[in-house]
C-alpha atoms as a PDB file:
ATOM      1  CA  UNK A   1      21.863 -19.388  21.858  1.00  0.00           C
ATOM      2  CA  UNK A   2      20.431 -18.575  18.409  1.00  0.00           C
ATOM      3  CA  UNK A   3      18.567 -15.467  17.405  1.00  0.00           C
ATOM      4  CA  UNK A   4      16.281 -17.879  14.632  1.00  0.00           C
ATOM      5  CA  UNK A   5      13.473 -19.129  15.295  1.00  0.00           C
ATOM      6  CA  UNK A   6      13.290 -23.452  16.107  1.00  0.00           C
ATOM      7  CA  UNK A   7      15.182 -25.430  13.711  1.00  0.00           C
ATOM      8  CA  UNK A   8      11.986 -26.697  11.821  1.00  0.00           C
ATOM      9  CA  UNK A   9       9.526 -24.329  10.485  1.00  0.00           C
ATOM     10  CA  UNK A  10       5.616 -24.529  10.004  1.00  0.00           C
ATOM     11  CA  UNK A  11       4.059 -27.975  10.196  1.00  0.00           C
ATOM     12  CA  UNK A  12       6.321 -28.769   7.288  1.00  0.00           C
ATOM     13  CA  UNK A  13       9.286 -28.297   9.096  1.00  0.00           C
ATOM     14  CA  UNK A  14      11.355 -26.432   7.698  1.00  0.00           C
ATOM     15  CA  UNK A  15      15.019 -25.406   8.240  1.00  0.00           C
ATOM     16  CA  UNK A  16      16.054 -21.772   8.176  1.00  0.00           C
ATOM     17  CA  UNK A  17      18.577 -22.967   5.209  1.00  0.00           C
ATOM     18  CA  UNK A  18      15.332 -24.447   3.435  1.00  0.00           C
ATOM     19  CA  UNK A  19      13.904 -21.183   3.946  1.00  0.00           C
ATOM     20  CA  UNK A  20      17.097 -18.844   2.758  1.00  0.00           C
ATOM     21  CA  UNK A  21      17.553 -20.713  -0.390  1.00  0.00           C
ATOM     22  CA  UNK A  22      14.045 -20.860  -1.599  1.00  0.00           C
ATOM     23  CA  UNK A  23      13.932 -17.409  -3.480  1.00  0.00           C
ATOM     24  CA  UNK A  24       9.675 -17.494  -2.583  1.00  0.00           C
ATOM     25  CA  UNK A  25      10.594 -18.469   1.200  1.00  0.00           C
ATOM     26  CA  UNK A  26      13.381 -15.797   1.289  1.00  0.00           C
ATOM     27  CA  UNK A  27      11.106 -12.984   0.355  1.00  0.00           C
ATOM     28  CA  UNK A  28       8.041 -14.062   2.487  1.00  0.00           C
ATOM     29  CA  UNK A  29      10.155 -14.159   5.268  1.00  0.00           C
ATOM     30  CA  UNK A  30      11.594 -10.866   4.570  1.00  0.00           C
ATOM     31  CA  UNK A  31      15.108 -11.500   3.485  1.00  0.00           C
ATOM     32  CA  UNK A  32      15.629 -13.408   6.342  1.00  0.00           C
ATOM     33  CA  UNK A  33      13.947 -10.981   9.128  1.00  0.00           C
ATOM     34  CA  UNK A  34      11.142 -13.280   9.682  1.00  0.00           C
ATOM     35  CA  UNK A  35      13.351 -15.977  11.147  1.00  0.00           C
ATOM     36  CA  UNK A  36      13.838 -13.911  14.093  1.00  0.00           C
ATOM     37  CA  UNK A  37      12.480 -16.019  17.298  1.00  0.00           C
ATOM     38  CA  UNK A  38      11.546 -12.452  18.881  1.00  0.00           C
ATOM     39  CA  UNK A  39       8.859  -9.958  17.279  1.00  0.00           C
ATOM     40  CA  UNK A  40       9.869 -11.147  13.659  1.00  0.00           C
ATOM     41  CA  UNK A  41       6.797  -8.909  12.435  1.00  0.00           C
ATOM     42  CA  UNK A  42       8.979  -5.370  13.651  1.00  0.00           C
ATOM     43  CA  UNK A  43      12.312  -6.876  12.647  1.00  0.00           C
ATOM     44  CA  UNK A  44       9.818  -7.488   9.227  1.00  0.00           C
ATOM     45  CA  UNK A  45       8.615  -3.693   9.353  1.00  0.00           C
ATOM     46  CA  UNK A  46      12.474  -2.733   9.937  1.00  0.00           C
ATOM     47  CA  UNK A  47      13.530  -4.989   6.855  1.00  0.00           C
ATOM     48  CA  UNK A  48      11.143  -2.929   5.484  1.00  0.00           C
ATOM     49  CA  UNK A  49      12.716   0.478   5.855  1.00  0.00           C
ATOM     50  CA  UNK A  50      15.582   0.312   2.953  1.00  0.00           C
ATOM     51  CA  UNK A  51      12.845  -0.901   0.396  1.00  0.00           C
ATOM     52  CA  UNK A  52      11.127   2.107   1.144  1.00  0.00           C
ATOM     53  CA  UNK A  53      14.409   4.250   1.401  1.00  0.00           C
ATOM     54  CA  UNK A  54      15.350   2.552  -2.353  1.00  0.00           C
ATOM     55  CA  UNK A  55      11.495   3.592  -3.979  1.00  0.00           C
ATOM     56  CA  UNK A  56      11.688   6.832  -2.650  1.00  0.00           C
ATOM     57  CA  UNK A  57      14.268   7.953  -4.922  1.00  0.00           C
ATOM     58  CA  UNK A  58      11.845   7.632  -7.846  1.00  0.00           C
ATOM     59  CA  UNK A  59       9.199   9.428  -8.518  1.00  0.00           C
ATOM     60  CA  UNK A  60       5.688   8.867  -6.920  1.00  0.00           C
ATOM     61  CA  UNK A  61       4.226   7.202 -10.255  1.00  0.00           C
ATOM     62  CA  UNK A  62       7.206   4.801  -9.890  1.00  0.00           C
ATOM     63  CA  UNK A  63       6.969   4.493  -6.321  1.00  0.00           C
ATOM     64  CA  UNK A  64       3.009   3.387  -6.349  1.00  0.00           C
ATOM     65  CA  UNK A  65       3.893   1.480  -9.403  1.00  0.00           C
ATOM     66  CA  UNK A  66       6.847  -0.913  -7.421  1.00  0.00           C
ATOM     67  CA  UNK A  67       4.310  -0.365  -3.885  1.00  0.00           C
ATOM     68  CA  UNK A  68       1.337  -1.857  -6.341  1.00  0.00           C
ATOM     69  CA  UNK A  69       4.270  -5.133  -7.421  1.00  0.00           C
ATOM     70  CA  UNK A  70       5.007  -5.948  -3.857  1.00  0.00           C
ATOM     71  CA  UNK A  71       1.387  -6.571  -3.050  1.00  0.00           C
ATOM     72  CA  UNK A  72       0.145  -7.850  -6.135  1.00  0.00           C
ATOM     73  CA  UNK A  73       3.548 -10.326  -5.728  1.00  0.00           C
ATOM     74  CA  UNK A  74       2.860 -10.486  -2.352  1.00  0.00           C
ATOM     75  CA  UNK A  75      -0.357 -12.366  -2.834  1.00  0.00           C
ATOM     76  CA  UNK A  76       1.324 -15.762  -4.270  1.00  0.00           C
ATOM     77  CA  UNK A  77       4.541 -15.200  -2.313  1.00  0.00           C
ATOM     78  CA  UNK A  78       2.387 -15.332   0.747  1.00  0.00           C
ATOM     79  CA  UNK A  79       0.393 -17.488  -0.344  1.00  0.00           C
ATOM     80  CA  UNK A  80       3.066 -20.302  -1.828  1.00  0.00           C
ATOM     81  CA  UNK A  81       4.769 -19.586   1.208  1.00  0.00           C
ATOM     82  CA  UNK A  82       1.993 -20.921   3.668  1.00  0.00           C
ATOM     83  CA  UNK A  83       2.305 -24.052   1.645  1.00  0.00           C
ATOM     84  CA  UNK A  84       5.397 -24.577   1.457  1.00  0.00           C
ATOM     85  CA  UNK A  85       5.274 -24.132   5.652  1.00  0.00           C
ATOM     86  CA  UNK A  86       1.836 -25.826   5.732  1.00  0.00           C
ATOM     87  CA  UNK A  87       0.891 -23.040   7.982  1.00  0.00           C
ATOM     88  CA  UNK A  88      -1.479 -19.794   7.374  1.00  0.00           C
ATOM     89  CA  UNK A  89       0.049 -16.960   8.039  1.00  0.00           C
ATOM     90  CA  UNK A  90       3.065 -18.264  10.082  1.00  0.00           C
ATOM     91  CA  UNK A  91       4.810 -15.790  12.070  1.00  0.00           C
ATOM     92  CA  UNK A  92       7.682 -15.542   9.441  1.00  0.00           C
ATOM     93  CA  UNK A  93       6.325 -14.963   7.039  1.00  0.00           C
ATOM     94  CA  UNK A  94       6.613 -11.229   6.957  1.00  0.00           C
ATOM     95  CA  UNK A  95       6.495  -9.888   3.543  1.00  0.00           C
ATOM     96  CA  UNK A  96       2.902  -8.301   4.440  1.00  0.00           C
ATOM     97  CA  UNK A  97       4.877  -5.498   6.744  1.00  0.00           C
ATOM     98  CA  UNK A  98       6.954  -5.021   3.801  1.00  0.00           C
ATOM     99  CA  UNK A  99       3.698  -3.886   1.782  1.00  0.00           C
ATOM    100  CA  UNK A 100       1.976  -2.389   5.026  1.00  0.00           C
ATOM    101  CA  UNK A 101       4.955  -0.175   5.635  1.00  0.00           C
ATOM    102  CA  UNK A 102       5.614   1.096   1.786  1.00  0.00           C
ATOM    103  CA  UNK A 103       1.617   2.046   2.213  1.00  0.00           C
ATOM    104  CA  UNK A 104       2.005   3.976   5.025  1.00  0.00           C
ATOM    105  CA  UNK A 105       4.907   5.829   3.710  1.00  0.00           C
ATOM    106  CA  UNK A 106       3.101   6.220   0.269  1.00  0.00           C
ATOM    107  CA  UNK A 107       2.530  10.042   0.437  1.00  0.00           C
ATOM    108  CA  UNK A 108       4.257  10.766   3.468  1.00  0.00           C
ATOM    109  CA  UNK A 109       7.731  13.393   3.252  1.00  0.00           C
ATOM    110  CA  UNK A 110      10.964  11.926   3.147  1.00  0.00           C
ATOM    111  CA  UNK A 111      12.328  12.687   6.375  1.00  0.00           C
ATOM    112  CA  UNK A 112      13.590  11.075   9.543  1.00  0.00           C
ATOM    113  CA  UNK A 113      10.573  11.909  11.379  1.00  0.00           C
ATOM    114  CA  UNK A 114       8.164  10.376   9.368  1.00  0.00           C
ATOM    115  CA  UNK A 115      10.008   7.503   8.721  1.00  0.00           C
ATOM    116  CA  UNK A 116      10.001   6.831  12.810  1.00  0.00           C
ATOM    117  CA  UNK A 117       6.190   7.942  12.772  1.00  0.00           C
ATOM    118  CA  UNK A 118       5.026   5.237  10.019  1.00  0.00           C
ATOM    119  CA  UNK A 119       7.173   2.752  11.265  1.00  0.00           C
ATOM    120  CA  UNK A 120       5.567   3.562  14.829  1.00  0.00           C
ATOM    121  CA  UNK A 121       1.795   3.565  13.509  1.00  0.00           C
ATOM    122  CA  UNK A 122       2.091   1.059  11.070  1.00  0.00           C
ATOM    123  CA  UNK A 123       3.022  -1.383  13.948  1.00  0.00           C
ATOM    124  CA  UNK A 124       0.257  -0.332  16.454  1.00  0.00           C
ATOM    125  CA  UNK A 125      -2.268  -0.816  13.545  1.00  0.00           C
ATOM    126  CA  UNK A 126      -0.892  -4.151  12.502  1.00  0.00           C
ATOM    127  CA  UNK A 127      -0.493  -5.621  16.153  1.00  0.00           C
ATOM    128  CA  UNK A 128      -4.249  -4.056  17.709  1.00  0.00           C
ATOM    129  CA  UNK A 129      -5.829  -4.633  14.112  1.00  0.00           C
ATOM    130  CA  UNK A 130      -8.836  -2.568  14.871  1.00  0.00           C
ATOM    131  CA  UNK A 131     -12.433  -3.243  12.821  1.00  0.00           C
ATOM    132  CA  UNK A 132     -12.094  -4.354  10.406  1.00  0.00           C
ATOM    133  CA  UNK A 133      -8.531  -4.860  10.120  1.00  0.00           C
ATOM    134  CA  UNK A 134      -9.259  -8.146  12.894  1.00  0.00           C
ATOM    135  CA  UNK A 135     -12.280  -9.024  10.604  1.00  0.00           C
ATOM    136  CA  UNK A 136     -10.513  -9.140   7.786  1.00  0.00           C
ATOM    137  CA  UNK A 137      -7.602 -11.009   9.566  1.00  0.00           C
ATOM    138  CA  UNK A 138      -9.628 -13.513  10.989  1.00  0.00           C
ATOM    139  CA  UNK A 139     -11.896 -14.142   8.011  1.00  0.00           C
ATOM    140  CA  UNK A 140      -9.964 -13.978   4.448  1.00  0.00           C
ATOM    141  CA  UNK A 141      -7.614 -16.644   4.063  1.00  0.00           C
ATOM    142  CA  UNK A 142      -4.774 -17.518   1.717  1.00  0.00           C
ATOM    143  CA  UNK A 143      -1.761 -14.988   0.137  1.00  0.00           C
ATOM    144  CA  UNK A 144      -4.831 -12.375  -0.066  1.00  0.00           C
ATOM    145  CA  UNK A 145      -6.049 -12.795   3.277  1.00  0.00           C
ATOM    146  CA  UNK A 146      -2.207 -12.936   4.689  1.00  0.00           C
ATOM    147  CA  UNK A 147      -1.803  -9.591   2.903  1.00  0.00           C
ATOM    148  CA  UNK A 148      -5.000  -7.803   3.576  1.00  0.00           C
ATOM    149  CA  UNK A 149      -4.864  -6.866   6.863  1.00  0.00           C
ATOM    150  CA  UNK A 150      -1.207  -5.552   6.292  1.00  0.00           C
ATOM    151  CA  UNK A 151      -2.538  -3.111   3.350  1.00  0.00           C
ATOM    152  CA  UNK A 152      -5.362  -1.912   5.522  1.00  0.00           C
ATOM    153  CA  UNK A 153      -3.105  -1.240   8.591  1.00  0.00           C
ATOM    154  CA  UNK A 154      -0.997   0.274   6.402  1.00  0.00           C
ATOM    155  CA  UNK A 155      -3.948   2.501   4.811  1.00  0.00           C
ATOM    156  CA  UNK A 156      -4.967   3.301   8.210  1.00  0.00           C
ATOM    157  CA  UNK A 157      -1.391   4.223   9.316  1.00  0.00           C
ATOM    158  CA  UNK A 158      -0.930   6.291   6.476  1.00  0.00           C
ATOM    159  CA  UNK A 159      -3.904   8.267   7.235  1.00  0.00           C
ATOM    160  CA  UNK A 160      -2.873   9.118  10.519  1.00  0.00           C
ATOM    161  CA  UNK A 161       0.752   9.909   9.481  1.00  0.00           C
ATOM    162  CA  UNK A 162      -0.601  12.518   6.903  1.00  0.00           C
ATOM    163  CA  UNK A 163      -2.490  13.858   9.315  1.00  0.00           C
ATOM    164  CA  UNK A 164       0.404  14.649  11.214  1.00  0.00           C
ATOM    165  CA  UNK A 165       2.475  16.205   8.833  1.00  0.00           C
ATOM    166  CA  UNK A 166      -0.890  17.975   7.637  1.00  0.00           C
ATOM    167  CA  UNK A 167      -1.066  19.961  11.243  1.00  0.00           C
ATOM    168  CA  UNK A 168       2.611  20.561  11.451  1.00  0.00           C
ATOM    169  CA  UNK A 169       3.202  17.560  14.026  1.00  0.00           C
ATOM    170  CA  UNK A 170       6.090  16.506  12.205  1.00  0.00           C
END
């Protein structure tokens, strides 16, 4: 039994080699994470986790300035990426968590705690998508609508996680 998802991808069909060797496929689907047949949007957010770990070495200038690349990049990888699958926003294609969880760690402490915490609230904000996260979901299409509702989730999630360590929670 395989942990990947089908053997063909998207209405395109795709293999998961097709997808592993296409340098645009490989990022969309998050270095591979997005191939998972279960919750490939959390194994995504997890993939996630030593981008952040890798920018938060720098500086915060430097971290918003590589945060700003994956989004802007994000657009067209997205984007190129529901071509190539002939699918909006396929499952996979997970390089919108990536983005959505750098967000919510933007300003947040490097710690254990908050790591856990964003990855936590980004995921309830990306899976409820609550106004206008849903709008925005349902209504903008292409790379920028596939990243969108990922940066607003992650805005959101951010919000709540600096709240947190605002009041002492963590």
């Amino acid at each position: 039994m395989s942990i990947f998802l089908n053997t063909q991808l998207g209405k395109n069909k795709l293999t998961p080699k097709q997808i592993l060797s296409d340098p645009v496929l490989f990022l969309a689907f998050g270095f591979g994470s997005g191939l998972s047949k279960k919750a490939p949007g959390t194994l995504g957010t997890l993939a996630a986790v030593p981008v952040y770990w890798l920018f938060a070495q720098a500086d915060i200038v430097v971290y918003s300035l590589l945060t700003l690349i994956v989004i802007i990049s994000g657009i067209s990888i997205c984007g190129r990426a529901a071509e190539k699958l002939g699918e909006h926003d396929f499952g996979g294609i997970v390089w919108d968590e990536v983005a959505g969880y750098l967000i919510t760690m933007w300003l947040a402490p490097s710690t254990w705690q908050a790591l856990v915490l964003g990855f936590v609230l980004f995921r309830i904000f990306d899976i409820l998508k609550p106004w206008p996260i849903r709008w925005i979901d349902q209504s903008v299409k292409g790379g920028l609508g596939i990243m969108l509702d990922d940066v607003l989730a992650g805005i959101f999630a951010a919000i709540v996680l600096l709240v947190a360590v605002d009041w002492g929670w963590i």
